[in-house]
PDB file of N, CA and C in Angstrom:
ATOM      1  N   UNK A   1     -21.915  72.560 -13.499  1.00  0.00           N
ATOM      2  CA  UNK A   1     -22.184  71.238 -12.936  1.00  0.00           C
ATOM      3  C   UNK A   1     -21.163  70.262 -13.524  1.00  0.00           C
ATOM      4  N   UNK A   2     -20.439  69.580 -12.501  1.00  0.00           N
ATOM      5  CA  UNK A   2     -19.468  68.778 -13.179  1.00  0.00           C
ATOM      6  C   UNK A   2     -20.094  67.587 -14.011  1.00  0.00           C
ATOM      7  N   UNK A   3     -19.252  66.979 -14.797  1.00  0.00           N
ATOM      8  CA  UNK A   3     -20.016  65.804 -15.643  1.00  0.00           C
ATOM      9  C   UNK A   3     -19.907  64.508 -15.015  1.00  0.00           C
ATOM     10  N   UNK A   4     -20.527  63.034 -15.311  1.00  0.00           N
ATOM     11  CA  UNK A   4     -20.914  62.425 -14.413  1.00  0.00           C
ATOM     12  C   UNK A   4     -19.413  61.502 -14.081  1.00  0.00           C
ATOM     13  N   UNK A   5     -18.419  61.389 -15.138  1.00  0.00           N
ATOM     14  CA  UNK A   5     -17.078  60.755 -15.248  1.00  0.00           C
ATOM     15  C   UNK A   5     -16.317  61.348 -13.789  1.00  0.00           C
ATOM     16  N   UNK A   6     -16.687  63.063 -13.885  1.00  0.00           N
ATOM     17  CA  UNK A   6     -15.926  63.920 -12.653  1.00  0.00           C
ATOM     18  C   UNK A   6     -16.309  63.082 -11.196  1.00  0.00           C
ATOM     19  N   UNK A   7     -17.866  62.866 -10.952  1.00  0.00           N
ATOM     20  CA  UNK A   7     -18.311  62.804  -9.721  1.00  0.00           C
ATOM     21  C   UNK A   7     -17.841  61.402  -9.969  1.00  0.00           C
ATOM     22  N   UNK A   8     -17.669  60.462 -11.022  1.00  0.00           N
ATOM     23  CA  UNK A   8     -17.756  58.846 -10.213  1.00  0.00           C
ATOM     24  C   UNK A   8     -15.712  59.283 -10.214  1.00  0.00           C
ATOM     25  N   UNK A   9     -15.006  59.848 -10.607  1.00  0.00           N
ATOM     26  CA  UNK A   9     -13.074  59.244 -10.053  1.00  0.00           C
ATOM     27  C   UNK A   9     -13.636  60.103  -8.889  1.00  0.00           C
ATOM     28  N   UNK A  10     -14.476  60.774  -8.312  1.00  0.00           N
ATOM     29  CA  UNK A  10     -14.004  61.707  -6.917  1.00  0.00           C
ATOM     30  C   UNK A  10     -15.036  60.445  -5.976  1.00  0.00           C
ATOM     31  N   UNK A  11     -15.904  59.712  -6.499  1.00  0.00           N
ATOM     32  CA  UNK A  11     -16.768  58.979  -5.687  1.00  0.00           C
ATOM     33  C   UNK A  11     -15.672  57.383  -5.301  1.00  0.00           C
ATOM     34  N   UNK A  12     -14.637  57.312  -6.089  1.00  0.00           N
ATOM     35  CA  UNK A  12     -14.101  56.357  -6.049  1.00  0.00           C
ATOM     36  C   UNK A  12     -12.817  56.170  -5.306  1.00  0.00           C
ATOM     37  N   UNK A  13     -12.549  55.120  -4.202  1.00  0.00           N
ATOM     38  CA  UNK A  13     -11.739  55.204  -2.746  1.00  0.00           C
ATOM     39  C   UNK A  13     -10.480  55.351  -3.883  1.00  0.00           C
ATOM     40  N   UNK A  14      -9.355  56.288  -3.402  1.00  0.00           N
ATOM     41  CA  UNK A  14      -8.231  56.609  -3.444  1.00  0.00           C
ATOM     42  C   UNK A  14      -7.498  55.351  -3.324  1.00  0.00           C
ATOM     43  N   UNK A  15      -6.463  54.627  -4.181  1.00  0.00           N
ATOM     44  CA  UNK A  15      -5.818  53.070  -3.824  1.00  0.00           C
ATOM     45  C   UNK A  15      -4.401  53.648  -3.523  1.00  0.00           C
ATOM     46  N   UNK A  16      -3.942  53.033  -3.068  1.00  0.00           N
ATOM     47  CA  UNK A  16      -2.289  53.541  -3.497  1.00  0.00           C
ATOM     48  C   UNK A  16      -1.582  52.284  -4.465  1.00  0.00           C
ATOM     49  N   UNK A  17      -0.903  52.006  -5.050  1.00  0.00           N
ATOM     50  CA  UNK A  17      -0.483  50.849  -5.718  1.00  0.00           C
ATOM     51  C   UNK A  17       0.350  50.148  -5.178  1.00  0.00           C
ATOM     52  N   UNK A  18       0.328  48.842  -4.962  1.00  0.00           N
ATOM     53  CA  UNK A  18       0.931  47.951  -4.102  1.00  0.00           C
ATOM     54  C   UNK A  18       1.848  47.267  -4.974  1.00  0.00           C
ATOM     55  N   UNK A  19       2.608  46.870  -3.824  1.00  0.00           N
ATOM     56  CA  UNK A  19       3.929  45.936  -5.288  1.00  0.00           C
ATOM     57  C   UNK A  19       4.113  44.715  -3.879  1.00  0.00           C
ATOM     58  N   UNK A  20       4.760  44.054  -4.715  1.00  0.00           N
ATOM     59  CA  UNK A  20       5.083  42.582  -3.704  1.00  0.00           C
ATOM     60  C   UNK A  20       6.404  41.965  -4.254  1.00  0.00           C
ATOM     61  N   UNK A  21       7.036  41.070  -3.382  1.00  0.00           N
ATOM     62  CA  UNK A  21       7.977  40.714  -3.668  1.00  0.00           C
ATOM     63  C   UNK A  21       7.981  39.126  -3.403  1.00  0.00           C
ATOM     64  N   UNK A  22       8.461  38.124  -4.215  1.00  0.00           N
ATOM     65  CA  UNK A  22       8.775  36.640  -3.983  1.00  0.00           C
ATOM     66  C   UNK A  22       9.799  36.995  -3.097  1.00  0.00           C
ATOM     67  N   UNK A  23       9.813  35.974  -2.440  1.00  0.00           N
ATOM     68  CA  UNK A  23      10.871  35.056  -1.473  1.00  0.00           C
ATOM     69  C   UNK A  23      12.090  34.363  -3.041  1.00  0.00           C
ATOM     70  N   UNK A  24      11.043  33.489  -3.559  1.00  0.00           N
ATOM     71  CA  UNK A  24      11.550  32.899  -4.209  1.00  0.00           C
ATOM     72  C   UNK A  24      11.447  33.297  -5.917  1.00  0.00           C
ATOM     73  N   UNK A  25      11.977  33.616  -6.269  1.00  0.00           N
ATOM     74  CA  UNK A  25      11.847  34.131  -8.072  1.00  0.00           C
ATOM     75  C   UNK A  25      12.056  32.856  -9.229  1.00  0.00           C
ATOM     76  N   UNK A  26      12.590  31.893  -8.612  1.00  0.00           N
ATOM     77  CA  UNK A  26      12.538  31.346 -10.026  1.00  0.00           C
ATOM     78  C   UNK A  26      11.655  30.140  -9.505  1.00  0.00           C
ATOM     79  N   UNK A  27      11.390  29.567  -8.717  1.00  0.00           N
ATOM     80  CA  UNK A  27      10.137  28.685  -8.564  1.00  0.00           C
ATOM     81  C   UNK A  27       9.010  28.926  -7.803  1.00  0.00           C
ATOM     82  N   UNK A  28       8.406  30.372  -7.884  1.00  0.00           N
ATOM     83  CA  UNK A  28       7.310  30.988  -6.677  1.00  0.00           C
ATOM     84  C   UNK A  28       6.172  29.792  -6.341  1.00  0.00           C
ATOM     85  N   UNK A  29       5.816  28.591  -6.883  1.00  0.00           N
ATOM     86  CA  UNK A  29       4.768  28.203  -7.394  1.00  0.00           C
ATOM     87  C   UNK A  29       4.935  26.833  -6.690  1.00  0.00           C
ATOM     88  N   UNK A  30       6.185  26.347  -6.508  1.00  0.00           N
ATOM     89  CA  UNK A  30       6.594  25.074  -5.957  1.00  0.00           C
ATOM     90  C   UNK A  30       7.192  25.113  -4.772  1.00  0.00           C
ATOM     91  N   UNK A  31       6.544  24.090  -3.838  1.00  0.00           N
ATOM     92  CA  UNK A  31       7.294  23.963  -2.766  1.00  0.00           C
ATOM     93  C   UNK A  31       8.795  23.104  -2.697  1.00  0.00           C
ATOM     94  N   UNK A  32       9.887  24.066  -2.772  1.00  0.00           N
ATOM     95  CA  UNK A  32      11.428  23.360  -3.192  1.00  0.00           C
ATOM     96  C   UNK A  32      12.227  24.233  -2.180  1.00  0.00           C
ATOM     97  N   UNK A  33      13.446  23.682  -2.520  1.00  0.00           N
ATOM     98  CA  UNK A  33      14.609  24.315  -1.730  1.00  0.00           C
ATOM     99  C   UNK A  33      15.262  25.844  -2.646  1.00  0.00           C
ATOM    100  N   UNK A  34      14.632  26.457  -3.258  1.00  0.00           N
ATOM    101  CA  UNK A  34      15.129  27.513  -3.832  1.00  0.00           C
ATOM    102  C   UNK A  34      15.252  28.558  -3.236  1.00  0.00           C
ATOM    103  N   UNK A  35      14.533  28.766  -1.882  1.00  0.00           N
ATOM    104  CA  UNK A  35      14.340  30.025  -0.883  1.00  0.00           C
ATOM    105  C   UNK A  35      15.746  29.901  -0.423  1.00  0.00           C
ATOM    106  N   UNK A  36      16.516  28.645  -0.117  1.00  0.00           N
ATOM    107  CA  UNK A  36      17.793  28.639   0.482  1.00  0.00           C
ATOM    108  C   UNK A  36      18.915  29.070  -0.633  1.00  0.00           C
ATOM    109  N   UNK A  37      18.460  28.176  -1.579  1.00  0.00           N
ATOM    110  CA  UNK A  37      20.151  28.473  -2.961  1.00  0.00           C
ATOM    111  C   UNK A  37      19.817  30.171  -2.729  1.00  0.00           C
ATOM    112  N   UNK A  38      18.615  30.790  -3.020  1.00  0.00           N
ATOM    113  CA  UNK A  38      18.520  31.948  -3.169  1.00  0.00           C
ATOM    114  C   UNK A  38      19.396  32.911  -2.115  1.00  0.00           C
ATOM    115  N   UNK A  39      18.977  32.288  -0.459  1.00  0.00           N
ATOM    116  CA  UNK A  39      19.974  32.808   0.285  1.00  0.00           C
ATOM    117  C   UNK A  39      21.467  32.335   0.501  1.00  0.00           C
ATOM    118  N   UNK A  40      21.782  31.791  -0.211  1.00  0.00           N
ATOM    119  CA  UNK A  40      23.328  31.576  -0.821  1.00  0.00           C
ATOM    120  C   UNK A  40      24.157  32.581  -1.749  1.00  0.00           C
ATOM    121  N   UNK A  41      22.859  32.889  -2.480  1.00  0.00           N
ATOM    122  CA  UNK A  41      23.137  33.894  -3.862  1.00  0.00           C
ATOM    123  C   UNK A  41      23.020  35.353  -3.422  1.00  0.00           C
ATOM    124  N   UNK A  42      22.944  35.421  -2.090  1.00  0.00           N
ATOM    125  CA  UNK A  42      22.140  36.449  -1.136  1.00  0.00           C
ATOM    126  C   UNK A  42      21.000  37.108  -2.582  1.00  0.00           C
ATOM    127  N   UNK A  43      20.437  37.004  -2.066  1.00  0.00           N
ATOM    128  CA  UNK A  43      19.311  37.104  -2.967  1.00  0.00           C
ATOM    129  C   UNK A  43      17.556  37.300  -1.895  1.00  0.00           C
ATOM    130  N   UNK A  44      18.316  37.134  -0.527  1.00  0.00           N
ATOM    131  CA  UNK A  44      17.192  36.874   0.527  1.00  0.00           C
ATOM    132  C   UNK A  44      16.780  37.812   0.823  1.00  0.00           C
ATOM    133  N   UNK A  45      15.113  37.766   1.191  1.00  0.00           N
ATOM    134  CA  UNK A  45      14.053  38.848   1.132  1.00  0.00           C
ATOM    135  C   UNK A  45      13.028  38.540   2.402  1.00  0.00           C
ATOM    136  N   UNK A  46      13.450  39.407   3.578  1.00  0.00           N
ATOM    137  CA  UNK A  46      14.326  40.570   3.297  1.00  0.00           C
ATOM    138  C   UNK A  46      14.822  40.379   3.885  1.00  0.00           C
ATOM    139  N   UNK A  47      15.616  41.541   4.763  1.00  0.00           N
ATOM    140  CA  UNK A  47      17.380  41.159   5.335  1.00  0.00           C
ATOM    141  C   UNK A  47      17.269  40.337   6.168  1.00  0.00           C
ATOM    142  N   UNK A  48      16.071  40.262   7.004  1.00  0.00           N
ATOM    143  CA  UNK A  48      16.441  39.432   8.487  1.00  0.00           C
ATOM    144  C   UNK A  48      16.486  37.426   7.435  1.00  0.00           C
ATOM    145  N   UNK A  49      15.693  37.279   6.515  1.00  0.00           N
ATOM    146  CA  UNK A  49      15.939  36.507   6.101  1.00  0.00           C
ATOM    147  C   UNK A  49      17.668  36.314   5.295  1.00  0.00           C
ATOM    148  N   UNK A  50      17.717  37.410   4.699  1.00  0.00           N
ATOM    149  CA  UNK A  50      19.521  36.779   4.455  1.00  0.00           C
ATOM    150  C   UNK A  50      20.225  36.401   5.760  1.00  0.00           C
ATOM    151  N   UNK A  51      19.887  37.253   6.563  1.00  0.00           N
ATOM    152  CA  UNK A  51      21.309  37.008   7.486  1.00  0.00           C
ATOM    153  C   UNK A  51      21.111  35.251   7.905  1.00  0.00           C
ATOM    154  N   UNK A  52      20.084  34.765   8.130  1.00  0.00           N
ATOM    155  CA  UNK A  52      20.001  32.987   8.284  1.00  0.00           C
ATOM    156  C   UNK A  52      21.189  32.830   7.318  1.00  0.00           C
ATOM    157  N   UNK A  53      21.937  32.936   6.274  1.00  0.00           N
ATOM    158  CA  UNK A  53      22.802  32.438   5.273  1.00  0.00           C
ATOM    159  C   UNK A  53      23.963  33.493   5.539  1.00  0.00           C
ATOM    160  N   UNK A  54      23.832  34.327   6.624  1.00  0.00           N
ATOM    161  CA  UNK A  54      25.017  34.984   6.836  1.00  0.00           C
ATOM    162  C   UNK A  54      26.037  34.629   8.078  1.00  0.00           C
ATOM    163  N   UNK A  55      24.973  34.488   8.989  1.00  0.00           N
ATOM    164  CA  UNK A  55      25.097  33.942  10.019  1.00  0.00           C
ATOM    165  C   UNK A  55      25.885  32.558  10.500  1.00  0.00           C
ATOM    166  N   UNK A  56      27.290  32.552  11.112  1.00  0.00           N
ATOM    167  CA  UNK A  56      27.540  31.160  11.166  1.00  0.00           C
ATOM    168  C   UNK A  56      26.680  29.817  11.676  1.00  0.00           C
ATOM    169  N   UNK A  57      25.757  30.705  12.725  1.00  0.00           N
ATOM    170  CA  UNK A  57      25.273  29.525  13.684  1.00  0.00           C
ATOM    171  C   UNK A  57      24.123  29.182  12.828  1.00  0.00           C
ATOM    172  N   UNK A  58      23.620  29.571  11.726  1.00  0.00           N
ATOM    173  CA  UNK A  58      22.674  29.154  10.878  1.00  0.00           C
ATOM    174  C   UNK A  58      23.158  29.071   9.633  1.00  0.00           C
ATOM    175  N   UNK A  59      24.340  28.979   8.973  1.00  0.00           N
ATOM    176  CA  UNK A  59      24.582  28.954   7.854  1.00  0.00           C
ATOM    177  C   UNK A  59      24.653  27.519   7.546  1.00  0.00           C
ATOM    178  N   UNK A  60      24.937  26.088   8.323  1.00  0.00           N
ATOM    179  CA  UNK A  60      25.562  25.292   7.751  1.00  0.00           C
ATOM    180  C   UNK A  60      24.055  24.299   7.546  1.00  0.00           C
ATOM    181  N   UNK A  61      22.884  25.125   8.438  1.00  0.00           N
ATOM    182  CA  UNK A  61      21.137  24.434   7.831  1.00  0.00           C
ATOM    183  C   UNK A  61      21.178  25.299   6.985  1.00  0.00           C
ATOM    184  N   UNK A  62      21.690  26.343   6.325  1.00  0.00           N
ATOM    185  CA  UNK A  62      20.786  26.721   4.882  1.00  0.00           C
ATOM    186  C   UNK A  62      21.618  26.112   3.875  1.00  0.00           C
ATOM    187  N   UNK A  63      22.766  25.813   4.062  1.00  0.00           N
ATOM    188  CA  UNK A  63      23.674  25.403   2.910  1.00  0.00           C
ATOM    189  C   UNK A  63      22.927  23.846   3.043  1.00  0.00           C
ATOM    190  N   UNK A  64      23.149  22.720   3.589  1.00  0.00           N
ATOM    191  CA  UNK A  64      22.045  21.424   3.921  1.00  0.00           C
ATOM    192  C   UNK A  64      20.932  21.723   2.824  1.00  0.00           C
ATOM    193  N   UNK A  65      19.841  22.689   3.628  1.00  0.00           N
ATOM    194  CA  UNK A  65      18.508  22.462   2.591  1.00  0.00           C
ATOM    195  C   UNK A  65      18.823  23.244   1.091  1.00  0.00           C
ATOM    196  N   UNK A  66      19.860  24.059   0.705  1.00  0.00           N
ATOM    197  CA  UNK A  66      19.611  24.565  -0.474  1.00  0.00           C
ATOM    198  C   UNK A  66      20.464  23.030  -1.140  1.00  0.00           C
ATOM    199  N   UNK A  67      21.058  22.351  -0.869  1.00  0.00           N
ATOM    200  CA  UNK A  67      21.757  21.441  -1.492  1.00  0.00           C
ATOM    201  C   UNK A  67      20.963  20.135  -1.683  1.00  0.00           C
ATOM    202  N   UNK A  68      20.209  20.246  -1.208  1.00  0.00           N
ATOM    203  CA  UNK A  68      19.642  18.928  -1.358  1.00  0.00           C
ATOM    204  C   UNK A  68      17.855  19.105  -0.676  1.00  0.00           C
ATOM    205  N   UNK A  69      17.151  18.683  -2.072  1.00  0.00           N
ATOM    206  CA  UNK A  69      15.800  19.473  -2.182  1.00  0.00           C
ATOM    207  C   UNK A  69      14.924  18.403  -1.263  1.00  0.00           C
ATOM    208  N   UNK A  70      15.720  16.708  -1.254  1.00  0.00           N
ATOM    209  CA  UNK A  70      15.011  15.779  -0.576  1.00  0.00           C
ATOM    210  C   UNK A  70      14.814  16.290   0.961  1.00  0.00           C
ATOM    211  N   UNK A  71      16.170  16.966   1.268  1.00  0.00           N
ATOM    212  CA  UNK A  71      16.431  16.845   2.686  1.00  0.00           C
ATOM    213  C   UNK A  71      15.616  17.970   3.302  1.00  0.00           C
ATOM    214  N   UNK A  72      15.226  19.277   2.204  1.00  0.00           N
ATOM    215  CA  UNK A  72      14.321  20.434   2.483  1.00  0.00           C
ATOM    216  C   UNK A  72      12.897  19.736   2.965  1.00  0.00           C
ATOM    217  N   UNK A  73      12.502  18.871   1.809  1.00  0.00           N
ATOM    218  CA  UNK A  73      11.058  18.562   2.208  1.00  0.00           C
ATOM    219  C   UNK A  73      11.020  17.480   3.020  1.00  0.00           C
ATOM    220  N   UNK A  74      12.026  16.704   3.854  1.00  0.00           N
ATOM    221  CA  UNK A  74      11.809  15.816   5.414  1.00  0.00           C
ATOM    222  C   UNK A  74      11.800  16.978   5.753  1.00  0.00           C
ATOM    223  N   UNK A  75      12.572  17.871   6.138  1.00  0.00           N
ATOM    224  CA  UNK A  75      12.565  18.554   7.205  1.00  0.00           C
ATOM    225  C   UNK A  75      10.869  20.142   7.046  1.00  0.00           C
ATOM    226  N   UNK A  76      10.496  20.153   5.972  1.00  0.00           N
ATOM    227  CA  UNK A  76       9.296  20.939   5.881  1.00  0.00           C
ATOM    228  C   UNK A  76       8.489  20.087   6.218  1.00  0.00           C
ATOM    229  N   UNK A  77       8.166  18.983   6.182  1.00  0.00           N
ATOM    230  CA  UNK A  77       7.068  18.086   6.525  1.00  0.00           C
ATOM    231  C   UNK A  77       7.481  17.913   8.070  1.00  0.00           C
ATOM    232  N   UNK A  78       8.288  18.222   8.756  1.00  0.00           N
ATOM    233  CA  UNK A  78       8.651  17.307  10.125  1.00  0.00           C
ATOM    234  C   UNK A  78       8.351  18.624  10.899  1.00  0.00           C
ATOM    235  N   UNK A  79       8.390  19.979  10.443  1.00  0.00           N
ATOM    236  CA  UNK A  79       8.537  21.176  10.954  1.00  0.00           C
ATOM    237  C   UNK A  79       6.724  21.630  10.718  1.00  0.00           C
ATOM    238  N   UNK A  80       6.196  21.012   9.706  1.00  0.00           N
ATOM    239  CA  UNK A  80       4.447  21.280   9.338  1.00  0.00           C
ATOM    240  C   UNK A  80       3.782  20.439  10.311  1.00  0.00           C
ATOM    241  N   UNK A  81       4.158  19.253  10.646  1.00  0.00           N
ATOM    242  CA  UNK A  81       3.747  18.633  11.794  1.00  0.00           C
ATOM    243  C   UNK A  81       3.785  18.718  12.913  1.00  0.00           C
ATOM    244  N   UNK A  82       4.692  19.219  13.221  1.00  0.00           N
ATOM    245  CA  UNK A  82       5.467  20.045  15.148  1.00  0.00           C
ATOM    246  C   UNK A  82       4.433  21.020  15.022  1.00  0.00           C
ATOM    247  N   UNK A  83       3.898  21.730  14.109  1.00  0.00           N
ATOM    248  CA  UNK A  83       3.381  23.136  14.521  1.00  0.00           C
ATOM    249  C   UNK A  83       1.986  22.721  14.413  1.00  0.00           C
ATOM    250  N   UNK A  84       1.391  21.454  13.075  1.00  0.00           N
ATOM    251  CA  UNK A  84      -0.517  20.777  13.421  1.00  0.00           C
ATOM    252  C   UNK A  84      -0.668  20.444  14.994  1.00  0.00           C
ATOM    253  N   UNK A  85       0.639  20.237  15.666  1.00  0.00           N
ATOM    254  CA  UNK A  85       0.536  19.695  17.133  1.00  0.00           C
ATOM    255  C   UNK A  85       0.356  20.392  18.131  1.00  0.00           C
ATOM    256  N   UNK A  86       0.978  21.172  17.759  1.00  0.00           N
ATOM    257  CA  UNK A  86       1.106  22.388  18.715  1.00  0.00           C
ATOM    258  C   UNK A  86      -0.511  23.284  19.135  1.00  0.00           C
ATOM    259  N   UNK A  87      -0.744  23.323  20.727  1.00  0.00           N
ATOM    260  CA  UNK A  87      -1.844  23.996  20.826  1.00  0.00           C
ATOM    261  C   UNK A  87      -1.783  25.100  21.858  1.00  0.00           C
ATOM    262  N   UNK A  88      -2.023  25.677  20.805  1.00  0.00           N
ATOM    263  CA  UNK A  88      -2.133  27.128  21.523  1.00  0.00           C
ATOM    264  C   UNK A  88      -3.026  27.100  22.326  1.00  0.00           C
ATOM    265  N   UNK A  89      -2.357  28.695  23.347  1.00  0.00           N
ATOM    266  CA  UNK A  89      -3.491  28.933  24.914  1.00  0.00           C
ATOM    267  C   UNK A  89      -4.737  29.829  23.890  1.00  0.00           C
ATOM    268  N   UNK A  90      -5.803  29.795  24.300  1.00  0.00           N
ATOM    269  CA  UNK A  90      -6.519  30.455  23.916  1.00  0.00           C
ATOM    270  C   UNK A  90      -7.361  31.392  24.972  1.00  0.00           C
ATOM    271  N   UNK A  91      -7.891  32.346  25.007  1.00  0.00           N
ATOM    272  CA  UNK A  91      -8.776  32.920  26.107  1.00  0.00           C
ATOM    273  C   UNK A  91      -8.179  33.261  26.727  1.00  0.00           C
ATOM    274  N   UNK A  92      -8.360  32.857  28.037  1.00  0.00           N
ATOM    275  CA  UNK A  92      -7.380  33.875  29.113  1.00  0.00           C
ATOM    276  C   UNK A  92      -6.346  32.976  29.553  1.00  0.00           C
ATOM    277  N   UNK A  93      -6.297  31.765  29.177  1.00  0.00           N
ATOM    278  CA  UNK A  93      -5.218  31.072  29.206  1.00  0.00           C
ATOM    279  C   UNK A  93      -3.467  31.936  28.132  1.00  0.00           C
ATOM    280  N   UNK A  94      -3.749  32.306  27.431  1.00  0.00           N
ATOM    281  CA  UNK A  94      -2.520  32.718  26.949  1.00  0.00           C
ATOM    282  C   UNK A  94      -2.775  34.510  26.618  1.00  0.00           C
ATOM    283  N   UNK A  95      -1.841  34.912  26.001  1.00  0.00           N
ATOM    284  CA  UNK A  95      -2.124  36.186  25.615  1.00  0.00           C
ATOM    285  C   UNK A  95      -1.191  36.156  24.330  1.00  0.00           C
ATOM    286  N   UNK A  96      -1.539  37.386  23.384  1.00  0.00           N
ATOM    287  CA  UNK A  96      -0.796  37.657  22.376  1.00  0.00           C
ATOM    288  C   UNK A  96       0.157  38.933  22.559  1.00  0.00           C
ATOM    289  N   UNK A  97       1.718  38.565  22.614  1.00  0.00           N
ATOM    290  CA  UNK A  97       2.819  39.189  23.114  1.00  0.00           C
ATOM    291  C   UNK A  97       2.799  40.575  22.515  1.00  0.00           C
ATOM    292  N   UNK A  98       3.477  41.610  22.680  1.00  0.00           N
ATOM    293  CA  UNK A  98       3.732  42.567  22.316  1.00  0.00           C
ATOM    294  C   UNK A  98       4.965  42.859  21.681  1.00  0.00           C
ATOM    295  N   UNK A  99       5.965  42.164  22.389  1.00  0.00           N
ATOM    296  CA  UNK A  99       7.214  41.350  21.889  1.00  0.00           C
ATOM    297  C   UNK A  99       7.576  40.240  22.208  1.00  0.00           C
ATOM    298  N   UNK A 100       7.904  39.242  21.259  1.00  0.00           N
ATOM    299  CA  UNK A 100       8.192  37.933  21.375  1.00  0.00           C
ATOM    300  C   UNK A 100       9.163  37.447  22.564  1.00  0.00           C
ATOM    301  N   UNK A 101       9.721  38.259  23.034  1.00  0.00           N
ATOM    302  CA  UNK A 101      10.831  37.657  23.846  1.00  0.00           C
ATOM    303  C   UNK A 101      10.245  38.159  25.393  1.00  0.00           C
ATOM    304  N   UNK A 102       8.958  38.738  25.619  1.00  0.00           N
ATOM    305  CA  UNK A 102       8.768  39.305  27.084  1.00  0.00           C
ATOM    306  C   UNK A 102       7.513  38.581  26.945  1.00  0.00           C
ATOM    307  N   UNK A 103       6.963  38.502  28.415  1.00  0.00           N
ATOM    308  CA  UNK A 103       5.525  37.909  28.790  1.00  0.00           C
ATOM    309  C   UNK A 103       4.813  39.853  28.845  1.00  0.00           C
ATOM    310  N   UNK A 104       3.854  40.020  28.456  1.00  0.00           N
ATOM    311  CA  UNK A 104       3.389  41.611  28.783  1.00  0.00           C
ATOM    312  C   UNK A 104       3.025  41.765  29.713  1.00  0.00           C
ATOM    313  N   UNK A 105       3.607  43.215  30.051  1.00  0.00           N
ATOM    314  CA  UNK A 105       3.100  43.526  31.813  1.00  0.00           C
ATOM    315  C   UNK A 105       1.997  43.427  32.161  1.00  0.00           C
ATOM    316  N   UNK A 106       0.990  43.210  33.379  1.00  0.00           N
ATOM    317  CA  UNK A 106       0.158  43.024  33.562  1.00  0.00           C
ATOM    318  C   UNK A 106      -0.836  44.933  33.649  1.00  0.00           C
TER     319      UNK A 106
END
């Protein structure tokens, strides 16, 4: 008969161990412009986020907000407000895409 330590690790759900990653490493905690210097330093997580700082047609807004932390938070506050406004279809008025760039077949 196994002992009671045996039955409770076999009674107990299997986890796998999770890991996580910051965006931002040296100020996780504050809302600042460090997500951008970071994608300067390519340092961006994950790739589709570097390439915004790789990219010409988006490079010259990440260089803007990593340079200047005032100009990050007008534009996070102006971008938090466009989206409190914004109202979604709900019900059968809208649907949730399958891919962002197609309406789904019927």
């Amino acid at each position: 008969m196994p002992n009671t330590s045996q039955v409770g690790a076999r009674l107990r759900p299997q986890t796998q161990k999770q890991s996580s990653t910051r965006n931002d490493r040296e100020t996780p905690m504050l809302l600042d412009n460090y997500y951008y210097k970071n994608l300067l330093s390519h340092k961006g997580l994950p790739t589709v986020d570097q390439e915004l700082g790789s990219d010409p047609s988006t490079l010259p807004f990440v260089e803007n907000m990593a340079a200047d932390n005032g100009y990050f938070r007008e534009q996070f506050s102006r971008a938090a407000l466009l989206l409190s406004e914004n109202n979604p279809l709900t019900g059968d008025q809208g649907e949730v895409r399958k891919d962002c760039q197609y309406v789904n077949a019927s």
